[in-house]
C-alpha atoms as a PDB file:
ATOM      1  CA  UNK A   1     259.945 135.466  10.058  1.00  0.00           C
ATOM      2  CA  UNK A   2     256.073 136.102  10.405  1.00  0.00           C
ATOM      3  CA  UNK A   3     255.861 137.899   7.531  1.00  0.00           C
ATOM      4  CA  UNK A   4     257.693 135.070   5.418  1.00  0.00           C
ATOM      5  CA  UNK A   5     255.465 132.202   7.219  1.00  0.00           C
ATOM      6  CA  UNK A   6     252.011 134.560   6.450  1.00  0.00           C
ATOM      7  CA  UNK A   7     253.540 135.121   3.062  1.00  0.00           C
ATOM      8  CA  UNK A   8     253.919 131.544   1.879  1.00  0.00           C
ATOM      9  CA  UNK A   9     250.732 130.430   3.391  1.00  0.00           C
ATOM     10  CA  UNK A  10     248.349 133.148   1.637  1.00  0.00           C
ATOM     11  CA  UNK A  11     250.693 131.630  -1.542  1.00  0.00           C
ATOM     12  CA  UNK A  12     249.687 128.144  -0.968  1.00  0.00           C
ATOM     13  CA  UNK A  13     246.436 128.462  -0.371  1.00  0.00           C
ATOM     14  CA  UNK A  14     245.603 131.063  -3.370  1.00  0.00           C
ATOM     15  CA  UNK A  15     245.214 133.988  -0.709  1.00  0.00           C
ATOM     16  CA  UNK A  16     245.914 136.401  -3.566  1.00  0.00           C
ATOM     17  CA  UNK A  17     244.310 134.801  -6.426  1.00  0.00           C
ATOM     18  CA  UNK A  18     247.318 133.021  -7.655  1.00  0.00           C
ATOM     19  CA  UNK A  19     244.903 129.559  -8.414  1.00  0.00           C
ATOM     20  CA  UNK A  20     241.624 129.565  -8.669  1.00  0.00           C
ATOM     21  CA  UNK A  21     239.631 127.436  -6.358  1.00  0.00           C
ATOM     22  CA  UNK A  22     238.405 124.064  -8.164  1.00  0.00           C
ATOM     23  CA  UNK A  23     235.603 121.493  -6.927  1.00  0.00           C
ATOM     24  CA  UNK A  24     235.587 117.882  -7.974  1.00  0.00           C
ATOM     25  CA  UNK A  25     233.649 115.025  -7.070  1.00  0.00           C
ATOM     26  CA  UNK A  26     231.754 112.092  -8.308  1.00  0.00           C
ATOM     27  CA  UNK A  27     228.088 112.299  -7.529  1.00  0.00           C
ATOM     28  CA  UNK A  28     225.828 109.362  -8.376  1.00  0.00           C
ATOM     29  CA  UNK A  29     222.151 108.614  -8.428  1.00  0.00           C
ATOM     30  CA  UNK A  30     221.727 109.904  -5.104  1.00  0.00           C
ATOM     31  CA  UNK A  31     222.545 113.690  -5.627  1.00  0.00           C
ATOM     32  CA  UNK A  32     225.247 116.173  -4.114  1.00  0.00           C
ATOM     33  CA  UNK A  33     226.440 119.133  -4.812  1.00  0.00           C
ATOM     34  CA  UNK A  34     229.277 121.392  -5.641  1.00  0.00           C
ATOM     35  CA  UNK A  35     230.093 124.711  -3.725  1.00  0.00           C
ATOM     36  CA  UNK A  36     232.640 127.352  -4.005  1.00  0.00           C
ATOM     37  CA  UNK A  37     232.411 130.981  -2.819  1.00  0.00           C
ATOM     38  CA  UNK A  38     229.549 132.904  -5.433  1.00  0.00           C
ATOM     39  CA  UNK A  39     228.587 129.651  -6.847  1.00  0.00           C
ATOM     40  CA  UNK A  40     226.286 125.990  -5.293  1.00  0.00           C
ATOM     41  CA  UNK A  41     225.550 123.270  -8.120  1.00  0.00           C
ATOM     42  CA  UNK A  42     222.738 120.949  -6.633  1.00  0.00           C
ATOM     43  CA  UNK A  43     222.086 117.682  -8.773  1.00  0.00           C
ATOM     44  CA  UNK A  44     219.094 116.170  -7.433  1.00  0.00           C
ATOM     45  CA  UNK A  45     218.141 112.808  -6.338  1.00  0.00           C
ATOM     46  CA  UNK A  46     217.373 110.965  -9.624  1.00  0.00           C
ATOM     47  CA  UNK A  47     218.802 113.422 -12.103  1.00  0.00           C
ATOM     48  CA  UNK A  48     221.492 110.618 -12.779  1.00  0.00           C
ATOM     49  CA  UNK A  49     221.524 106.763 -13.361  1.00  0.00           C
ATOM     50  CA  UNK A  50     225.334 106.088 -12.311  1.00  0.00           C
ATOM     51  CA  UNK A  51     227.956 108.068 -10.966  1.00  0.00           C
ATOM     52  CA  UNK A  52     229.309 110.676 -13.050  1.00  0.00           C
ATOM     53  CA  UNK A  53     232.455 113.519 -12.305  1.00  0.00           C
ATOM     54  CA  UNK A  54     231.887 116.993 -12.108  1.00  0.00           C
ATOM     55  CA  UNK A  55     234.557 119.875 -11.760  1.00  0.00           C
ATOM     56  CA  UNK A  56     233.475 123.610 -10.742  1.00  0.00           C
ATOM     57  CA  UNK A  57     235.659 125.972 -10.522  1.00  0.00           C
ATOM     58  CA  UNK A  58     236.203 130.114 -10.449  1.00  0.00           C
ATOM     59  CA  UNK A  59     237.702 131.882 -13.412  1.00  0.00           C
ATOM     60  CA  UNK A  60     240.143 134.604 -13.074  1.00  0.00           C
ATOM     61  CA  UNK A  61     238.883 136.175 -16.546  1.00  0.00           C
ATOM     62  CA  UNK A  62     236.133 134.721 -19.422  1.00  0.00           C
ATOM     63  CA  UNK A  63     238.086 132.074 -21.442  1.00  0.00           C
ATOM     64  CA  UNK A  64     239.385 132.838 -24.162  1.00  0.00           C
ATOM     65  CA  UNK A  65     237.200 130.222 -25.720  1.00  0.00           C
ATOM     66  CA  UNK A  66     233.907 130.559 -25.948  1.00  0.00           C
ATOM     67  CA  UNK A  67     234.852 134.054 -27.784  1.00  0.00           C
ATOM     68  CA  UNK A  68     235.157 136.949 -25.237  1.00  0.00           C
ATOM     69  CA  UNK A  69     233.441 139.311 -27.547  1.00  0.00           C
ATOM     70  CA  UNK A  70     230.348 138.129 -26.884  1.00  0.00           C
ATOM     71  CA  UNK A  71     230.187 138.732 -23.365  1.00  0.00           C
ATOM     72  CA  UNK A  72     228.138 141.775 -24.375  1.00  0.00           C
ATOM     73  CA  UNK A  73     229.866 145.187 -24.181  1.00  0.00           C
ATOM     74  CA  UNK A  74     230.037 145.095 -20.518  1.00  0.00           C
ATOM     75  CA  UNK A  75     233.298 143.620 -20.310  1.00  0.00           C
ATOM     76  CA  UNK A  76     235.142 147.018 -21.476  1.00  0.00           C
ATOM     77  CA  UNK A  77     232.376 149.809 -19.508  1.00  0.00           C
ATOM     78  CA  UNK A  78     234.229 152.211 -16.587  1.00  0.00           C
ATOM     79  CA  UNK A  79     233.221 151.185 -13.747  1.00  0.00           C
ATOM     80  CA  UNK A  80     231.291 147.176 -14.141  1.00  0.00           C
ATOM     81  CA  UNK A  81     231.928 144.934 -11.533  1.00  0.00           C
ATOM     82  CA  UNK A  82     233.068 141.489 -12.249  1.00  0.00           C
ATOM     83  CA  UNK A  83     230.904 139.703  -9.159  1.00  0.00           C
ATOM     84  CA  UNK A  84     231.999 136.146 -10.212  1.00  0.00           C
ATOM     85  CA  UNK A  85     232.730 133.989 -13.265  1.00  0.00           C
ATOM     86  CA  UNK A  86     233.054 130.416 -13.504  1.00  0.00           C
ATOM     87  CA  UNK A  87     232.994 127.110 -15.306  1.00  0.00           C
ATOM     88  CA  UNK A  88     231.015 123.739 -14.355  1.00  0.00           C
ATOM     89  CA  UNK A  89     232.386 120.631 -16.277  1.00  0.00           C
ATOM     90  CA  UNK A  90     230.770 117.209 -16.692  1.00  0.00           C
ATOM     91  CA  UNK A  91     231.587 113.906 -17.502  1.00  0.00           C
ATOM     92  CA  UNK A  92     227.403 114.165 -18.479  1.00  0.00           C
ATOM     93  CA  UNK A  93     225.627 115.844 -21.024  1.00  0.00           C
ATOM     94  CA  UNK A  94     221.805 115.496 -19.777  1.00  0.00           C
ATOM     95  CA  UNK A  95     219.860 114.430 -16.647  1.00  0.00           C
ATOM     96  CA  UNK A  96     217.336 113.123 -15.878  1.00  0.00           C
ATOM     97  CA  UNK A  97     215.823 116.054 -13.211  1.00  0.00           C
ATOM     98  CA  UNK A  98     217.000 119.446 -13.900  1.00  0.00           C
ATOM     99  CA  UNK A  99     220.360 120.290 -11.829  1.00  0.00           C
ATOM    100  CA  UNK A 100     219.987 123.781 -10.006  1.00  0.00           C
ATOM    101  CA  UNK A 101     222.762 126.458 -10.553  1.00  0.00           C
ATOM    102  CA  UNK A 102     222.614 129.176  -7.916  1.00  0.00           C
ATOM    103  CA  UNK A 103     224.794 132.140  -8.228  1.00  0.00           C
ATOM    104  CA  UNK A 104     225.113 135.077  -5.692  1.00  0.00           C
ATOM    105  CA  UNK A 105     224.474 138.537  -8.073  1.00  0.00           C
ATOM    106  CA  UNK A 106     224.520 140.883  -4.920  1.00  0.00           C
ATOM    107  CA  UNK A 107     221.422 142.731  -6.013  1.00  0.00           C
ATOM    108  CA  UNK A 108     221.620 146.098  -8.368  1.00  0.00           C
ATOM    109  CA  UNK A 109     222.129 149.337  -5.664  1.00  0.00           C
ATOM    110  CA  UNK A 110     221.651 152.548  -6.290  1.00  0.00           C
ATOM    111  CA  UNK A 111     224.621 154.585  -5.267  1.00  0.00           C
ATOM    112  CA  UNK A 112     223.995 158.484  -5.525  1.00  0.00           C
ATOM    113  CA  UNK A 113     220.895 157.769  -7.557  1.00  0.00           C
ATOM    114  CA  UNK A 114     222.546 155.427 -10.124  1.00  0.00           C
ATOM    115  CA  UNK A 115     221.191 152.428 -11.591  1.00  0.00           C
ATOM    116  CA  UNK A 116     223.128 148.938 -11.610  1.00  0.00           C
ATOM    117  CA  UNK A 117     222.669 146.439 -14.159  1.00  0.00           C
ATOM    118  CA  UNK A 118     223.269 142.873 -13.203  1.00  0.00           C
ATOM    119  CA  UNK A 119     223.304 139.931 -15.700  1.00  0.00           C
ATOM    120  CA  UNK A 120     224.782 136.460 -16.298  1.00  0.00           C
ATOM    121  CA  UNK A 121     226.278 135.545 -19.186  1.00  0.00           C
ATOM    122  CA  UNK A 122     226.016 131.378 -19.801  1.00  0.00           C
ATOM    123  CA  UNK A 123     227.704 129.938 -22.421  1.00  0.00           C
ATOM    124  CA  UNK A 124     226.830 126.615 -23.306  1.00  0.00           C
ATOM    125  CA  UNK A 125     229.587 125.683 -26.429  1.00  0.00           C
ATOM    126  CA  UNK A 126     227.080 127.175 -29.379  1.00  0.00           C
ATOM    127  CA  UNK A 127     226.459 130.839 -27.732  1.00  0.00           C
ATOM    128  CA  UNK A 128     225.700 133.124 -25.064  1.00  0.00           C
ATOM    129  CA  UNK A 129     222.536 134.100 -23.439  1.00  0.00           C
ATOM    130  CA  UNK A 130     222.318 136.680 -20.996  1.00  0.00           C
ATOM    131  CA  UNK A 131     219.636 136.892 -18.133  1.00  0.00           C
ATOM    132  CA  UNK A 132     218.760 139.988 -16.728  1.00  0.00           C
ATOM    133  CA  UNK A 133     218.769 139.581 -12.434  1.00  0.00           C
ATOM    134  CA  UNK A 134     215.600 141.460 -10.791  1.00  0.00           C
ATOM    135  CA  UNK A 135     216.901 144.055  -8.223  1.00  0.00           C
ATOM    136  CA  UNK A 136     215.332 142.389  -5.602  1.00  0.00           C
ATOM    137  CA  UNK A 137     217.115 139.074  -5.870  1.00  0.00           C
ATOM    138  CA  UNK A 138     220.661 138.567  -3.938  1.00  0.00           C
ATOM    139  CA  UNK A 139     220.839 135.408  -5.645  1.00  0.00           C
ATOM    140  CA  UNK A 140     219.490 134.046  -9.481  1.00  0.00           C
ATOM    141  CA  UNK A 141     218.732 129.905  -9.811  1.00  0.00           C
ATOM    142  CA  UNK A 142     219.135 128.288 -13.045  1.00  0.00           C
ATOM    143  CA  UNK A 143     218.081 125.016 -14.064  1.00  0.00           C
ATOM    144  CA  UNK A 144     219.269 123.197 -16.785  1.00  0.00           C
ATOM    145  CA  UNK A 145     218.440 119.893 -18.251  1.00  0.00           C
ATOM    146  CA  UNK A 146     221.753 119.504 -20.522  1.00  0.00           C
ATOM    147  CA  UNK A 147     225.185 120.742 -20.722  1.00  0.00           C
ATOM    148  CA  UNK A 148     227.158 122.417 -23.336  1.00  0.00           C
ATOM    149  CA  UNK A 149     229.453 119.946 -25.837  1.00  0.00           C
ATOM    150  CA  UNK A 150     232.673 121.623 -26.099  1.00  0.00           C
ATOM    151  CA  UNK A 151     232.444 124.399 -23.217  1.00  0.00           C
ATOM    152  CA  UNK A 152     233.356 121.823 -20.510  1.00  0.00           C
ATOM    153  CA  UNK A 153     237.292 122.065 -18.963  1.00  0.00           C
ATOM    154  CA  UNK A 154     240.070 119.562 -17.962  1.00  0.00           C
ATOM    155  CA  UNK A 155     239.115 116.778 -19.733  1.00  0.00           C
ATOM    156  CA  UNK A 156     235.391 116.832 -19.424  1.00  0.00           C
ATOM    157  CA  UNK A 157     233.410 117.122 -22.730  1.00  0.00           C
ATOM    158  CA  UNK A 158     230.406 119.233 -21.642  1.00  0.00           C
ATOM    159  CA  UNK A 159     230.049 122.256 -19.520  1.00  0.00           C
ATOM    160  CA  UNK A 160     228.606 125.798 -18.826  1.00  0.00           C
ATOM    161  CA  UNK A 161     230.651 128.834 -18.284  1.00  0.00           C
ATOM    162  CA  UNK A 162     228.860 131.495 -16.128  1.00  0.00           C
ATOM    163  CA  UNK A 163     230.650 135.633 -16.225  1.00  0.00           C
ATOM    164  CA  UNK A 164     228.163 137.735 -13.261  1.00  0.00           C
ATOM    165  CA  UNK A 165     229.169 141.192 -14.283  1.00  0.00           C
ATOM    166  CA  UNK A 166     227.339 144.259 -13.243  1.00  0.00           C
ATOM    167  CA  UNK A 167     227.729 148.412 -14.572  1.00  0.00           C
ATOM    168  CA  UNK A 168     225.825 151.266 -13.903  1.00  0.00           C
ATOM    169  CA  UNK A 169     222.878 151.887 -16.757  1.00  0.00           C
ATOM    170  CA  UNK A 170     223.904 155.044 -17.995  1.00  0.00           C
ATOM    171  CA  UNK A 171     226.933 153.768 -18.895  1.00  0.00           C
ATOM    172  CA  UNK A 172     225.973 150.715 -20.843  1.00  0.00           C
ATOM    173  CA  UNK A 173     223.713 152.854 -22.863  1.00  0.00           C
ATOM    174  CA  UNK A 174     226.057 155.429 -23.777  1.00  0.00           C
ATOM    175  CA  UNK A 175     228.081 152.515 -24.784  1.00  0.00           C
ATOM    176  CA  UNK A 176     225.902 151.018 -26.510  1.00  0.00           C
ATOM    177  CA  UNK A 177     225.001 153.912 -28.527  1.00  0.00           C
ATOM    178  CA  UNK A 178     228.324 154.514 -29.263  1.00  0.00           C
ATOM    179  CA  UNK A 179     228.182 150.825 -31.093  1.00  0.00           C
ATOM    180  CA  UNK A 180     224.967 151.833 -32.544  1.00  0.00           C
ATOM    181  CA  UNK A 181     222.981 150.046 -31.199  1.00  0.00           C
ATOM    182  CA  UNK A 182     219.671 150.819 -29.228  1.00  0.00           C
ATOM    183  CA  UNK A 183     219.342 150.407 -25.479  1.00  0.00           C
ATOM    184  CA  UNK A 184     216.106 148.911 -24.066  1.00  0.00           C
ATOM    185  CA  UNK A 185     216.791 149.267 -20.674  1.00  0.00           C
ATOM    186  CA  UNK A 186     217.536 145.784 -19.753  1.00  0.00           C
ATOM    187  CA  UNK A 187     220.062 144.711 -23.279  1.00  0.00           C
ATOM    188  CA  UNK A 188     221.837 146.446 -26.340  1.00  0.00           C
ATOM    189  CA  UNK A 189     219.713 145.385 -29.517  1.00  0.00           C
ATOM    190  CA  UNK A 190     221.787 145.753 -32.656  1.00  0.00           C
ATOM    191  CA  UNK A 191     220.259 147.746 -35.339  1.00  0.00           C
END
């Protein structure tokens, strides 16, 4: 009977990924901010002129739109580490102050000598660009003064979709070789 009660409450509550968690709120000219595990949208006093929705929530897996393939070649490398990927949807394309998106990269380690590359992926509707995390950082701030048209989520038009993924080096530049491309030590440059 404890195992059936346990059971149906790690169900309800997502215990084993089952939904993802979502965030939604209205914040107005005063600020707030959206937090979920990995994840803390602040939107500053000022950065808004009436009260607008926001949704943020974790992904299970990169949407299948924006395009997967562009999530660099990181996505099919032995042994990366998905840390966290998620969406932010707004009912508002631009602010007035830049809103602050802080995501937690757990810093690049070096286990048995290896290096560990950790980027974010953003996609903002038009494209991806990836930004390299310094290995001293356990967390990465991004500011943004607009949104994405078209990458927003359940029925808000603009967004940003974030994938934190992380591999050892030596294996995204054998990969990237393989693609032919060249490895710079920080991206795969086609040639």
């Amino acid at each position: 009977m404890i195992r059936l009660v346990l059971l149906f409450g790690l169900m309800a509550t997502g215990g084993w990924g089952l939904s993802a968690p979502v965030v939604e709120r209205r914040v107005d000219a005063q600020g707030g901010a959206l937090t979920l595990p990995g994840i803390q949208v602040l939107i500053p006093p000022g950065a808004l002129v009436s009260s607008v929705r926001f949704r943020l929530e974790r992904l299970q897996a990169v949407p299948t739109s924006p395009p997967q393939n562009e999530v660099f070649f990181i996505q099919t490398l032995p042994e990366r580490e998905v840390v966290g990927i998620f969406r932010l949807s707004s009912g508002a394309t631009g602010f007035l102050k830049p809103i602050e998106i802080e995501l937690q990269v757990n810093p690049p380690y070096r286990p048995h000598g290896r290096v560990i590359k950790s980027v974010i992926y953003t996609w903002d509707g038009q494209g991806y660009v990836s930004t390299q995390v310094p290995s001293t950082r356990e967390s990465f701030t991004l500011t943004r003064l607009e949104l994405g048209l078209g990458a927003g989520a359940g029925g808000y038009p603009a967004g940003l979709v974030f994938a934190v993924l992380r591999a050892p080096e030596e294996n995204l530049r054998r990969e990237c070789q393989t693609r032919g491309g060249r490895w710079t030590g920080s991206s795969c440059e086609r040639r």
